[in-house]
PDB file of N, CA and C in Angstrom:
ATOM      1  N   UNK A   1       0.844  -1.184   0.000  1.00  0.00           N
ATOM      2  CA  UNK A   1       0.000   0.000   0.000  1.00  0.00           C
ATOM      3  C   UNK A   1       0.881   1.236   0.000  1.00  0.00           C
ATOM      4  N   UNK A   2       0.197   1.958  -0.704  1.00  0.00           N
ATOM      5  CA  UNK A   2       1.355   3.112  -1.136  1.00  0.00           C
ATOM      6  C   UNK A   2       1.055   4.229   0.190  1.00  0.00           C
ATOM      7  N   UNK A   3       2.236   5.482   0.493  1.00  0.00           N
ATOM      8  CA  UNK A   3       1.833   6.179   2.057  1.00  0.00           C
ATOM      9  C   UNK A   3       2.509   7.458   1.320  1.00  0.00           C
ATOM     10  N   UNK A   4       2.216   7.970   1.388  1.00  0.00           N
ATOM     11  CA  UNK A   4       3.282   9.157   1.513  1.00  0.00           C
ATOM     12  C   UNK A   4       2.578  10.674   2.624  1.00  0.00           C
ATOM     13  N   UNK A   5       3.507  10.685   3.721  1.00  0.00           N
ATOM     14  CA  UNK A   5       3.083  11.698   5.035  1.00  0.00           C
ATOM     15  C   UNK A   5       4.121  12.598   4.649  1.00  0.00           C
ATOM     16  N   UNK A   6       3.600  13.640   5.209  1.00  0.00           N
ATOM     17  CA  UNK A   6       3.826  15.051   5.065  1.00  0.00           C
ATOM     18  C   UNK A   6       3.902  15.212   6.598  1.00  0.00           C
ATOM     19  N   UNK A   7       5.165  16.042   7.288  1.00  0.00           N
ATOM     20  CA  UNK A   7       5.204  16.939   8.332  1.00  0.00           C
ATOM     21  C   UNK A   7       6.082  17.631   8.004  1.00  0.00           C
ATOM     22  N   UNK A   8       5.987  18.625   9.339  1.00  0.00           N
ATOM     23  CA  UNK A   8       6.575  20.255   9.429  1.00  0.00           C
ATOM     24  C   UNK A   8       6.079  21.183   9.245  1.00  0.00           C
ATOM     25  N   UNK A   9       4.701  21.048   9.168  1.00  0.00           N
ATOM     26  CA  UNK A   9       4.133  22.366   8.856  1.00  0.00           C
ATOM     27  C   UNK A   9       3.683  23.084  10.634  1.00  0.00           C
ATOM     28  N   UNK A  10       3.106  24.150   9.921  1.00  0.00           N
ATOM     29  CA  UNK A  10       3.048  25.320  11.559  1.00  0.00           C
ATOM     30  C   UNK A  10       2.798  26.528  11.018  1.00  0.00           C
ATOM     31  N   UNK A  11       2.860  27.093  12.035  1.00  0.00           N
ATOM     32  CA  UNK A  11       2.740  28.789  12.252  1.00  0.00           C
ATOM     33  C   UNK A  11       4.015  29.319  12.192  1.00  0.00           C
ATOM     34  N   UNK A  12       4.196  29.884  11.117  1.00  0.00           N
ATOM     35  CA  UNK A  12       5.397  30.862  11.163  1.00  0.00           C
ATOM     36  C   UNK A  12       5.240  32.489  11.192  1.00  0.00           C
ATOM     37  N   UNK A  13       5.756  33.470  11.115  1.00  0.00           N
ATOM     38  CA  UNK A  13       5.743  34.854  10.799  1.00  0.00           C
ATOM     39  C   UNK A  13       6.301  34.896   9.650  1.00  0.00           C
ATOM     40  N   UNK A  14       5.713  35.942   9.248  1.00  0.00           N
ATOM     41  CA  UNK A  14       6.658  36.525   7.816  1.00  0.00           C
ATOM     42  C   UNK A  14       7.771  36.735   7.835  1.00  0.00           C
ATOM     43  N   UNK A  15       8.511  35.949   7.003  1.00  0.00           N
ATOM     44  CA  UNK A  15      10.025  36.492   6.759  1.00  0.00           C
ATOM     45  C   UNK A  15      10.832  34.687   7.597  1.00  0.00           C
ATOM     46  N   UNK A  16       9.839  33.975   7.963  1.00  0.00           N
ATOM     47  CA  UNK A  16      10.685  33.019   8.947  1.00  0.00           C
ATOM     48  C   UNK A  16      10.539  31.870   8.106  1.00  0.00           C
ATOM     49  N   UNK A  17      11.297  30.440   8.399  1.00  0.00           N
ATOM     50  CA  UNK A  17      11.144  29.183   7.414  1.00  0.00           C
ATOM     51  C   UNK A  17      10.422  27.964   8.103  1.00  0.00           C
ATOM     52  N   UNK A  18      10.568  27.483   7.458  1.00  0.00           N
ATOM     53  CA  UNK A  18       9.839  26.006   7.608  1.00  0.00           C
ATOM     54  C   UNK A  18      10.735  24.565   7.152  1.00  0.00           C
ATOM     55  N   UNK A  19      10.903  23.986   7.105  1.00  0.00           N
ATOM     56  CA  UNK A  19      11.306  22.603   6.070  1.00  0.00           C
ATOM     57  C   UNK A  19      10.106  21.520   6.093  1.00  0.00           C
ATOM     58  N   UNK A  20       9.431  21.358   5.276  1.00  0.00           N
ATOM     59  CA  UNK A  20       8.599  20.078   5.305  1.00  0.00           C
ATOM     60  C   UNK A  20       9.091  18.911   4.600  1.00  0.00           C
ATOM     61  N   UNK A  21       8.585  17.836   5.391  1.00  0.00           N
ATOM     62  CA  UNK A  21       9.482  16.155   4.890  1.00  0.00           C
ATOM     63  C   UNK A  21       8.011  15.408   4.361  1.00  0.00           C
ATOM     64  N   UNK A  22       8.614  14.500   3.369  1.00  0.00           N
ATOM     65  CA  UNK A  22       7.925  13.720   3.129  1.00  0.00           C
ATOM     66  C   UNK A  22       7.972  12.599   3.115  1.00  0.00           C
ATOM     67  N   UNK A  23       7.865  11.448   3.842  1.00  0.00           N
ATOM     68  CA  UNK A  23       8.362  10.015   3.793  1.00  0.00           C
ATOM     69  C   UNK A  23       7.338   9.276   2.962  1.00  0.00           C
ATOM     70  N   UNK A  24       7.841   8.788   1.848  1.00  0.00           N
ATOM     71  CA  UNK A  24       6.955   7.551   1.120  1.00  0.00           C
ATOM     72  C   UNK A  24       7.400   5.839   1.566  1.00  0.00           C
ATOM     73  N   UNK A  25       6.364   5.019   1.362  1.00  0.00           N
ATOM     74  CA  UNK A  25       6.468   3.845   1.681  1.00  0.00           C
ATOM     75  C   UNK A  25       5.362   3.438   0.351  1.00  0.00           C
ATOM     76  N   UNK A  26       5.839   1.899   0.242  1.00  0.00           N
ATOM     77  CA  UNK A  26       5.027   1.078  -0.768  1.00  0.00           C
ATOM     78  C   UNK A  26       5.031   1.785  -2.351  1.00  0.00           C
ATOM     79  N   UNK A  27       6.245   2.570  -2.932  1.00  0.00           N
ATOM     80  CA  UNK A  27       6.925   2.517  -4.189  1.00  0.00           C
ATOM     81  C   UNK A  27       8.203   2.358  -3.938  1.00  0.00           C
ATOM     82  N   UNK A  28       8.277   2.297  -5.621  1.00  0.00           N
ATOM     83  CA  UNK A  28      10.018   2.396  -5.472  1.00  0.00           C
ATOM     84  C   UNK A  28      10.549   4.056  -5.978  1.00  0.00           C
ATOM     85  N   UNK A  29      10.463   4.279  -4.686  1.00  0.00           N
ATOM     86  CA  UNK A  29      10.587   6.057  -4.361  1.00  0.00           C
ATOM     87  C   UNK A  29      12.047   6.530  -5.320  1.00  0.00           C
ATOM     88  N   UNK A  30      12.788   5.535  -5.792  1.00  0.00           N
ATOM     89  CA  UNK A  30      13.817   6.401  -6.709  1.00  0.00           C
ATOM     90  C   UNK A  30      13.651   6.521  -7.869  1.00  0.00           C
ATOM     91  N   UNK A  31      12.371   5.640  -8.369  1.00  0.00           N
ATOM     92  CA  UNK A  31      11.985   5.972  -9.873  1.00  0.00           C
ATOM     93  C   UNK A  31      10.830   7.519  -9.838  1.00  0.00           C
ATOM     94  N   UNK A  32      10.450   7.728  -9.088  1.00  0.00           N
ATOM     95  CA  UNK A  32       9.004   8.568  -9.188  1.00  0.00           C
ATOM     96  C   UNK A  32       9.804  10.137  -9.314  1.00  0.00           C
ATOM     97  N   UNK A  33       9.458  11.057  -9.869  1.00  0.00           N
ATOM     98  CA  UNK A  33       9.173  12.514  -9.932  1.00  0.00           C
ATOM     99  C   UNK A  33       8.414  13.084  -8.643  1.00  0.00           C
ATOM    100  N   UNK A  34       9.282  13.526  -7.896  1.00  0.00           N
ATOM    101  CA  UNK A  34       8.477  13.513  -6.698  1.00  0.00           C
ATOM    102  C   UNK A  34       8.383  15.759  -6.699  1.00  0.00           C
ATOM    103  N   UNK A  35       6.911  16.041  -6.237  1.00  0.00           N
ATOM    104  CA  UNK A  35       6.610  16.760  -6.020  1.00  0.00           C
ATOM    105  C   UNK A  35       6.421  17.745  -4.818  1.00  0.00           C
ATOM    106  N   UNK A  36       6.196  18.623  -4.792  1.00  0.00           N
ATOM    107  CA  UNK A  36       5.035  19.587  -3.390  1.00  0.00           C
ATOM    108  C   UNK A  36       4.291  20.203  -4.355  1.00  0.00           C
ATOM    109  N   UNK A  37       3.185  20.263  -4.217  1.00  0.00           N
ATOM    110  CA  UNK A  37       1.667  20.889  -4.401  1.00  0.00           C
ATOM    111  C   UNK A  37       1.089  21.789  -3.002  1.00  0.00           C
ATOM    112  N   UNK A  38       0.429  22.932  -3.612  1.00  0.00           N
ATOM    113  CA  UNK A  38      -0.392  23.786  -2.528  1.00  0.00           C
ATOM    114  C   UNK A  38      -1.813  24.039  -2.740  1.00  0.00           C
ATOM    115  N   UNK A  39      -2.409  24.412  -2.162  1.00  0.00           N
ATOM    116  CA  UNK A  39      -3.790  24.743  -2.095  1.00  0.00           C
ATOM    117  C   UNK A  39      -3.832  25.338  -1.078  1.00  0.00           C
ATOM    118  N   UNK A  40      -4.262  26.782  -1.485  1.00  0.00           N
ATOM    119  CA  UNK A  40      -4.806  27.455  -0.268  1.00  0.00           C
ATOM    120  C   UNK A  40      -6.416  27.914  -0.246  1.00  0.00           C
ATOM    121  N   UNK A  41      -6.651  28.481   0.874  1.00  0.00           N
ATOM    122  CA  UNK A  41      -8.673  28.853   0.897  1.00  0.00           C
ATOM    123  C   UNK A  41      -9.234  29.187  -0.135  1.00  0.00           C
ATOM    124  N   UNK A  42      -9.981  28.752  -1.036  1.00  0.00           N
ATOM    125  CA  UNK A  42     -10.741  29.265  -2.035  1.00  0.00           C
ATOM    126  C   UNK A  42      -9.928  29.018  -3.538  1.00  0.00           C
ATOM    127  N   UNK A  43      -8.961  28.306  -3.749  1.00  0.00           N
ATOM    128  CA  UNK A  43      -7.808  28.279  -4.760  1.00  0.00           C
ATOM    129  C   UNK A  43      -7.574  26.980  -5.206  1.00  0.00           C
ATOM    130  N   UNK A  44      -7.377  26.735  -6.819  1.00  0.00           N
ATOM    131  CA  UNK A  44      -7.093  25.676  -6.887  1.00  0.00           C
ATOM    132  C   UNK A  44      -5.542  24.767  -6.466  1.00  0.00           C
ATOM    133  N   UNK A  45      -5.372  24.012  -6.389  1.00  0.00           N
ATOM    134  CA  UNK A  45      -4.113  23.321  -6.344  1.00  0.00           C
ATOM    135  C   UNK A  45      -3.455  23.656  -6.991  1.00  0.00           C
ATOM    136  N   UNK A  46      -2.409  23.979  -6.833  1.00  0.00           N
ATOM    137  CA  UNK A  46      -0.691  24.119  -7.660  1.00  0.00           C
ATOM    138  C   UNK A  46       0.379  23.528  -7.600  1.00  0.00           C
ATOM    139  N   UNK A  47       1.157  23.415  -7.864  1.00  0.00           N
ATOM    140  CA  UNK A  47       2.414  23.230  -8.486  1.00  0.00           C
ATOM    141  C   UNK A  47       3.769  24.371  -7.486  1.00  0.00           C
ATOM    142  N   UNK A  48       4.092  23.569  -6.301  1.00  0.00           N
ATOM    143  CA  UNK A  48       4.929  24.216  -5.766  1.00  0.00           C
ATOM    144  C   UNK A  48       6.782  23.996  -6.458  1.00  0.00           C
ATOM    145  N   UNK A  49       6.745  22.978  -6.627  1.00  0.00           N
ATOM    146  CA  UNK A  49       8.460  22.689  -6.849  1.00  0.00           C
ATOM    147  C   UNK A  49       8.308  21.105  -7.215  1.00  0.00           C
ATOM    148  N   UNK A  50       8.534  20.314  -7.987  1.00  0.00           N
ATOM    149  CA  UNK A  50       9.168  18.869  -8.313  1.00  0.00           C
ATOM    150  C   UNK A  50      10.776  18.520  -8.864  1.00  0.00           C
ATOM    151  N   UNK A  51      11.056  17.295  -8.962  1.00  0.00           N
ATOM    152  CA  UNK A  51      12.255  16.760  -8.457  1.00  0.00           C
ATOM    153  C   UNK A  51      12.066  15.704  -9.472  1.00  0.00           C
ATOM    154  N   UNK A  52      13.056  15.421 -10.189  1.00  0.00           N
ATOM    155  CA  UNK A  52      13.594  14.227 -10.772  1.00  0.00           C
ATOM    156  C   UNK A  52      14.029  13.137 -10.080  1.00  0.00           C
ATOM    157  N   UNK A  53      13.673  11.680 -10.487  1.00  0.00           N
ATOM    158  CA  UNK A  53      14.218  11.397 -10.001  1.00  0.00           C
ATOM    159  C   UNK A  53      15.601  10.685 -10.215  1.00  0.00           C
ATOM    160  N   UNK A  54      15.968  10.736 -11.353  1.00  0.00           N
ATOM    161  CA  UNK A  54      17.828  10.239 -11.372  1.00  0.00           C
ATOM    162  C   UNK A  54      18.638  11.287 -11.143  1.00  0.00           C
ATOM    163  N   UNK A  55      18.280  12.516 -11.920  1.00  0.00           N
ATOM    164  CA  UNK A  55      19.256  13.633 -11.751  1.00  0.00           C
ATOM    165  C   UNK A  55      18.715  14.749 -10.908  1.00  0.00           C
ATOM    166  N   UNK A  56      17.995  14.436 -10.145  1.00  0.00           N
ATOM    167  CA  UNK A  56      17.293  15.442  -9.215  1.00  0.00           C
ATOM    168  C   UNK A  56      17.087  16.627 -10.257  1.00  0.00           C
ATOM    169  N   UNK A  57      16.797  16.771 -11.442  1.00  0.00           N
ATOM    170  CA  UNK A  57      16.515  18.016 -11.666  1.00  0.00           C
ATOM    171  C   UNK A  57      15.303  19.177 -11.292  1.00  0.00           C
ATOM    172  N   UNK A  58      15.279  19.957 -10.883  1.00  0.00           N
ATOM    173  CA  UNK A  58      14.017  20.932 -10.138  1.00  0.00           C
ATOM    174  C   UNK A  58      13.475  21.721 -11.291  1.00  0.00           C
ATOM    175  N   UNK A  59      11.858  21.685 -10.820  1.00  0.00           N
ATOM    176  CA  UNK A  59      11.189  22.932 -11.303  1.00  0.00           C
ATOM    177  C   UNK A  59      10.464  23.739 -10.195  1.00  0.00           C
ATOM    178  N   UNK A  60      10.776  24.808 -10.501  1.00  0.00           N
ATOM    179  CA  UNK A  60       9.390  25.637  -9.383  1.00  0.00           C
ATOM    180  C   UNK A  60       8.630  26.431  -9.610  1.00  0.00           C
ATOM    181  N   UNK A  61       7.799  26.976  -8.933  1.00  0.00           N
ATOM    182  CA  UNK A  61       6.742  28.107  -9.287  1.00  0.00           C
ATOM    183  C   UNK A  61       7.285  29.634  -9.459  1.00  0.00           C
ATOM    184  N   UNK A  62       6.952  30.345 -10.310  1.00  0.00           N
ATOM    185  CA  UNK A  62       7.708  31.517 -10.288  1.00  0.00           C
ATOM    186  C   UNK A  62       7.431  32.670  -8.753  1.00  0.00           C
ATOM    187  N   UNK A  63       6.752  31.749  -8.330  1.00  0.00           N
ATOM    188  CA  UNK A  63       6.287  32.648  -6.812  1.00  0.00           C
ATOM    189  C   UNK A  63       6.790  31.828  -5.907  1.00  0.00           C
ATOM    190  N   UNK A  64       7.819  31.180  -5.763  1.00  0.00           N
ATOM    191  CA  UNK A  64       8.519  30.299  -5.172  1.00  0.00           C
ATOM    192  C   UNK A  64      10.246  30.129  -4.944  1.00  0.00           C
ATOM    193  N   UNK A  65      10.287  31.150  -6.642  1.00  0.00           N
ATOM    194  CA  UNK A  65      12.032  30.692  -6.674  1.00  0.00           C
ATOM    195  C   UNK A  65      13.046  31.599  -6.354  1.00  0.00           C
ATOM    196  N   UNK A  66      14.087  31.342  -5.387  1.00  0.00           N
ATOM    197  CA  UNK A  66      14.684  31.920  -4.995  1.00  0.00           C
ATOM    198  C   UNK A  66      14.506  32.043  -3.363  1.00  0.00           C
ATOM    199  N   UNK A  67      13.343  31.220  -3.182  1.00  0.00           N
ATOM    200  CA  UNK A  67      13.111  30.928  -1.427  1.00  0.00           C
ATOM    201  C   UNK A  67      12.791  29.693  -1.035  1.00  0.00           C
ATOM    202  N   UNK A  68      12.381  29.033  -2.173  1.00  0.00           N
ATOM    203  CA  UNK A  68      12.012  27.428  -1.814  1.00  0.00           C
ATOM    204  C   UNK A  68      13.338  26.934  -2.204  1.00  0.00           C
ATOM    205  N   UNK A  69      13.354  25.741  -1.518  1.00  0.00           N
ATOM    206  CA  UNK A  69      14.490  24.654  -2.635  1.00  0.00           C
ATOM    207  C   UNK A  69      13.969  23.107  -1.693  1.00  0.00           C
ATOM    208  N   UNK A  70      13.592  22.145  -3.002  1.00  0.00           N
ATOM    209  CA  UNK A  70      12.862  20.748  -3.090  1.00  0.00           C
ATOM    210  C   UNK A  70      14.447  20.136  -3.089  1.00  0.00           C
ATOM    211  N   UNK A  71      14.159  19.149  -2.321  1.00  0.00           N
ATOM    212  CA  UNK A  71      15.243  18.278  -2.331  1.00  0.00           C
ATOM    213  C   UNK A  71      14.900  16.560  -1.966  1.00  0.00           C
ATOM    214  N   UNK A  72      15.891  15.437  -2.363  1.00  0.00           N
ATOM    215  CA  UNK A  72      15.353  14.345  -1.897  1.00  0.00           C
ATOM    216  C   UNK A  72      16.298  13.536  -1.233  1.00  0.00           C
ATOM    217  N   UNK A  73      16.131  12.591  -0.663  1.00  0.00           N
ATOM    218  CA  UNK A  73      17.144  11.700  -0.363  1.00  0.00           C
ATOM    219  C   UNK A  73      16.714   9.731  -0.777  1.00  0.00           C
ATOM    220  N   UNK A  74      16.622   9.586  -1.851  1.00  0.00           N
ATOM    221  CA  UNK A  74      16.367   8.188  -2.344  1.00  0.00           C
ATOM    222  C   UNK A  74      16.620   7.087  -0.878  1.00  0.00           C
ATOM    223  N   UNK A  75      17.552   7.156  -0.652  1.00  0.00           N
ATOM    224  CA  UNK A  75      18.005   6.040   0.291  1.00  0.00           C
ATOM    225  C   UNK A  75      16.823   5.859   1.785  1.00  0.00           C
ATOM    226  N   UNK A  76      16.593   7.424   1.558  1.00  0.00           N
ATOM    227  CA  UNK A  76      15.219   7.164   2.982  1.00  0.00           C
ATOM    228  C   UNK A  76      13.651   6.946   2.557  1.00  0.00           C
ATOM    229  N   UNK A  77      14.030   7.498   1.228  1.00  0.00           N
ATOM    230  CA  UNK A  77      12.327   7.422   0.511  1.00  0.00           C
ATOM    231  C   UNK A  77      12.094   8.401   1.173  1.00  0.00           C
ATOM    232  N   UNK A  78      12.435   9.809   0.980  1.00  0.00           N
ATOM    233  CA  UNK A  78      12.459  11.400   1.845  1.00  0.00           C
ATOM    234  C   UNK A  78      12.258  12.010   0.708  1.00  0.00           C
ATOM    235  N   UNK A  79      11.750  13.395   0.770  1.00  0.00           N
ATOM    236  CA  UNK A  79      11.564  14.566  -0.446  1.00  0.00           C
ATOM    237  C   UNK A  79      11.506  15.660   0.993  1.00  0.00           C
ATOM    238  N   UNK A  80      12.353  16.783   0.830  1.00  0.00           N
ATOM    239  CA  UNK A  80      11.859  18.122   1.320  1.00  0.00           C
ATOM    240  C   UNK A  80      11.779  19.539   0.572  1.00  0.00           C
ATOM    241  N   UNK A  81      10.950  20.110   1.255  1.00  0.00           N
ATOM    242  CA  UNK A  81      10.894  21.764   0.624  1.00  0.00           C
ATOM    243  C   UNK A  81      11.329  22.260   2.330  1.00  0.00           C
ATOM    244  N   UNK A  82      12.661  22.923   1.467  1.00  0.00           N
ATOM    245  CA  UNK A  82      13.065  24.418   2.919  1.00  0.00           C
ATOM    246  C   UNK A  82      12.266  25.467   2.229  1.00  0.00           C
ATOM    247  N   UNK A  83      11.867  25.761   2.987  1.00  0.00           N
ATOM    248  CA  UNK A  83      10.989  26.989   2.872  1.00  0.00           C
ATOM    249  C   UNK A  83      11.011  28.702   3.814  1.00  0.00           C
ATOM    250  N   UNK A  84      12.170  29.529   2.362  1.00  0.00           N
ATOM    251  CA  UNK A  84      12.726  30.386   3.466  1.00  0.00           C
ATOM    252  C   UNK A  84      11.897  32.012   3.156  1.00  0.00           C
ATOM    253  N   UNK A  85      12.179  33.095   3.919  1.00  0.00           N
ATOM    254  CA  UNK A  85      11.322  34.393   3.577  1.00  0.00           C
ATOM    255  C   UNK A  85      10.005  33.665   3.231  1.00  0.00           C
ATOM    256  N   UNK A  86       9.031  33.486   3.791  1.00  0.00           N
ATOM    257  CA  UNK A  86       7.801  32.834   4.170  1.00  0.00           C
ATOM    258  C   UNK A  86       7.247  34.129   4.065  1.00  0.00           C
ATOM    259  N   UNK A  87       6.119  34.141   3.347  1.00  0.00           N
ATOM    260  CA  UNK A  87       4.774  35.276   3.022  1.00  0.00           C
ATOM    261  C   UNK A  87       3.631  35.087   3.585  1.00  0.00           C
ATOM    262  N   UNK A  88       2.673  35.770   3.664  1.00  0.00           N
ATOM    263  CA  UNK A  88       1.453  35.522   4.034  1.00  0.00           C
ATOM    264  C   UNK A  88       0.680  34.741   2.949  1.00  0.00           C
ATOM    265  N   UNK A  89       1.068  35.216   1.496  1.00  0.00           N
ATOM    266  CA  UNK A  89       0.225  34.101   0.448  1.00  0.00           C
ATOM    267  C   UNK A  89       1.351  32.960   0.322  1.00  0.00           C
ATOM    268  N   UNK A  90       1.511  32.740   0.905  1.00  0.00           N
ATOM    269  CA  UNK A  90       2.321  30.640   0.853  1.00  0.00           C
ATOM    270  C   UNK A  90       1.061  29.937   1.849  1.00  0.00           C
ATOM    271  N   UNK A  91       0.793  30.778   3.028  1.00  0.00           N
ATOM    272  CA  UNK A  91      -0.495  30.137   3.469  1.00  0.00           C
ATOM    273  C   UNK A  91      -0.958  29.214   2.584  1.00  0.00           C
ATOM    274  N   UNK A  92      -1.117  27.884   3.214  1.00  0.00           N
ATOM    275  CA  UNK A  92      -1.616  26.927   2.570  1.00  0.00           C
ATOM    276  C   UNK A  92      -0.980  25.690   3.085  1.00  0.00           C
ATOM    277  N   UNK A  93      -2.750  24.614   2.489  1.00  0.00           N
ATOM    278  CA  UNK A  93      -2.247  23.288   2.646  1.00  0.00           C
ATOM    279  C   UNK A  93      -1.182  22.601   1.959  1.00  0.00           C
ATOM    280  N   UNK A  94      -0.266  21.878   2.031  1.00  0.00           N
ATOM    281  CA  UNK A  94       0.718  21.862   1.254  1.00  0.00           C
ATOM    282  C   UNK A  94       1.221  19.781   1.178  1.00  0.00           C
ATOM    283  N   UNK A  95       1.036  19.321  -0.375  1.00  0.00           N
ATOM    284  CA  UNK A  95       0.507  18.266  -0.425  1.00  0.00           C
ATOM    285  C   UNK A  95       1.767  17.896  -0.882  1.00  0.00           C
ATOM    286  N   UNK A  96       2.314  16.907  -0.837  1.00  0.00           N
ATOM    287  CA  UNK A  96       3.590  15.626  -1.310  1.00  0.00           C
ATOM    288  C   UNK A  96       2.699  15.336  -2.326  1.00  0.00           C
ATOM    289  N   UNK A  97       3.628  14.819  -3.613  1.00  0.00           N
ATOM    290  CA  UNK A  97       3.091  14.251  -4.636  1.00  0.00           C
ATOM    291  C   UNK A  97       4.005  13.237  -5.170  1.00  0.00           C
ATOM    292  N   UNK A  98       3.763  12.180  -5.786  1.00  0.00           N
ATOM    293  CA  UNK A  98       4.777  11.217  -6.436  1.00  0.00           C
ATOM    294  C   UNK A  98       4.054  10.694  -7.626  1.00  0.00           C
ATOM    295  N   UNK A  99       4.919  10.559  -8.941  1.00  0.00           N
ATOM    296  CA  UNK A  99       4.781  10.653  -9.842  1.00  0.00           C
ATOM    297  C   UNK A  99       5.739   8.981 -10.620  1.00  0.00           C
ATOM    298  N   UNK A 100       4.777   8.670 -11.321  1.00  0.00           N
ATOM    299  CA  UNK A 100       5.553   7.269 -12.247  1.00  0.00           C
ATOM    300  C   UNK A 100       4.963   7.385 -13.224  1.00  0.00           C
ATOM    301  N   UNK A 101       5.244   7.659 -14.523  1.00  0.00           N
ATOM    302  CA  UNK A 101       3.938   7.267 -15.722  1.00  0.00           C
ATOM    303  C   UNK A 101       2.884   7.156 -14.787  1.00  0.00           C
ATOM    304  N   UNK A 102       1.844   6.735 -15.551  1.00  0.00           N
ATOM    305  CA  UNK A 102       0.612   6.697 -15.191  1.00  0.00           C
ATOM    306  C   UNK A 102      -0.074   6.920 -13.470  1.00  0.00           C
ATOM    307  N   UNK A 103       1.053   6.694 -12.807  1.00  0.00           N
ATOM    308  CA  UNK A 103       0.453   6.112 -11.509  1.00  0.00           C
ATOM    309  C   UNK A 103       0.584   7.999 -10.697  1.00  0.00           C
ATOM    310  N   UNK A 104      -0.180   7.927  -9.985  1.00  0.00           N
ATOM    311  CA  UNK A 104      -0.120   9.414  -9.125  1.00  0.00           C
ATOM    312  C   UNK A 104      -0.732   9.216  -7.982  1.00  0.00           C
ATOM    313  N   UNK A 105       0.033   9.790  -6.924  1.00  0.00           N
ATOM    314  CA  UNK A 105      -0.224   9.383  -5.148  1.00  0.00           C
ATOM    315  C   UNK A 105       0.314  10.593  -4.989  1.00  0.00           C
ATOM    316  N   UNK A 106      -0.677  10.871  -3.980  1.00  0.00           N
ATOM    317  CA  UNK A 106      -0.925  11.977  -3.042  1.00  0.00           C
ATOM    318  C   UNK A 106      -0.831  11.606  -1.309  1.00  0.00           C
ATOM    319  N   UNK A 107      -0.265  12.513  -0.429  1.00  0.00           N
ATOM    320  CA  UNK A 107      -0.440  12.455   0.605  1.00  0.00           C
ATOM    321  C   UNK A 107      -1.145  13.286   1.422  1.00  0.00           C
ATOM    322  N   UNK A 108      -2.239  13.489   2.457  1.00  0.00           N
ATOM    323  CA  UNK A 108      -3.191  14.141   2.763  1.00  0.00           C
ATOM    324  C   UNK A 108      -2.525  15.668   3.506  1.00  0.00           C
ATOM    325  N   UNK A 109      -1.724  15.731   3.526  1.00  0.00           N
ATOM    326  CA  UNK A 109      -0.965  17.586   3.555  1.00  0.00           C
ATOM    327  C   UNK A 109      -0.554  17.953   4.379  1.00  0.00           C
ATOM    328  N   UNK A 110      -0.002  19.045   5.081  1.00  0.00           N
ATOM    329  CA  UNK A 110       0.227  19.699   5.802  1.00  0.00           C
ATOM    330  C   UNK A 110      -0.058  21.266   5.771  1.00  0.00           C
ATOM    331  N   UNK A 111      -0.399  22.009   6.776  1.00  0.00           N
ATOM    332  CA  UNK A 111      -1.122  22.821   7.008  1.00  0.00           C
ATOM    333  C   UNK A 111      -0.118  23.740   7.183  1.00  0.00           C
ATOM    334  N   UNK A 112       0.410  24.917   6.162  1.00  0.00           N
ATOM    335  CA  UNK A 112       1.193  26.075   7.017  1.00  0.00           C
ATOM    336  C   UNK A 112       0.854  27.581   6.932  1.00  0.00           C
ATOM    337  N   UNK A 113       0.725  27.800   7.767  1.00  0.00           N
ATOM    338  CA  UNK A 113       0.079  29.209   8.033  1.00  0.00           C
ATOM    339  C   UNK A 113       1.163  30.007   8.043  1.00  0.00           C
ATOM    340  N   UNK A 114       1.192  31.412   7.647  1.00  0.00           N
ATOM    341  CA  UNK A 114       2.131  32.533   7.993  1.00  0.00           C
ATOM    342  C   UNK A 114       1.573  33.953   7.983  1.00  0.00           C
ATOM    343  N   UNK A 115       1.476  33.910   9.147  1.00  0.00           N
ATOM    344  CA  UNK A 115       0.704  35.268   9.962  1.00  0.00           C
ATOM    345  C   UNK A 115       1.834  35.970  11.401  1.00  0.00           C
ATOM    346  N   UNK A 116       1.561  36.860  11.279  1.00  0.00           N
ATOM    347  CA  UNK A 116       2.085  38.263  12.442  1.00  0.00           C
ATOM    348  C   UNK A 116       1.203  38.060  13.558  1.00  0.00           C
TER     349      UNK A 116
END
């Protein structure tokens, strides 16, 4: 059965970071394109940052780059986003994603708020 959990999320202030982890279980976590996705109140889902998986290559959101950075570690079946200068619109649920051809798994999110 496939898992993938999400922690680290919280209450931060503006301007402060976060790192969220993602541990997958039940793939083989070094073939997949592994993601972060957001959704915040009233908004559809997006496209925070994804990850290759042989050459780790990154993409991110243009409202993202230069403060996020997605990273993985194959050997733990791990994916993180550091998440630095934190805004009030990053608010949001913030979802792990893993990617194989056809197959797509989601993990149920983490919650990060950034308020004064």
């Amino acid at each position: 059965q496939v898992a993938l959990v999400e922690s680290g999320g919280g209450l931060v202030q503006p301007g402060g970071s976060l790192r969220l982890a993602c541990a997958g279980s039940g793939i083989t976590f070094s073939i997949n394109t592994m993601g972060w996705y957001r959704q915040a109140p009233g908004k559809e889902r997006e496209l925070v940052a994804n990850i290759s998986p042989r050459y780790s290559n990154t993409v991110y959101a243009d409202s993202v780059k230069g403060r996020f950075t997605i990273s993985r570690d194959n050997a733990k079946n791990m994916v993180y986003l550091q998440m630095n200068n934190l805004k009030p619109e990053d608010t949001a649920v913030y979802y792990c994603n893993a990617k194989f051809s056809t197959a797509l798994y989601w993990g149920k999110g983490t919650l990060v708020t950034v308020s004064s």
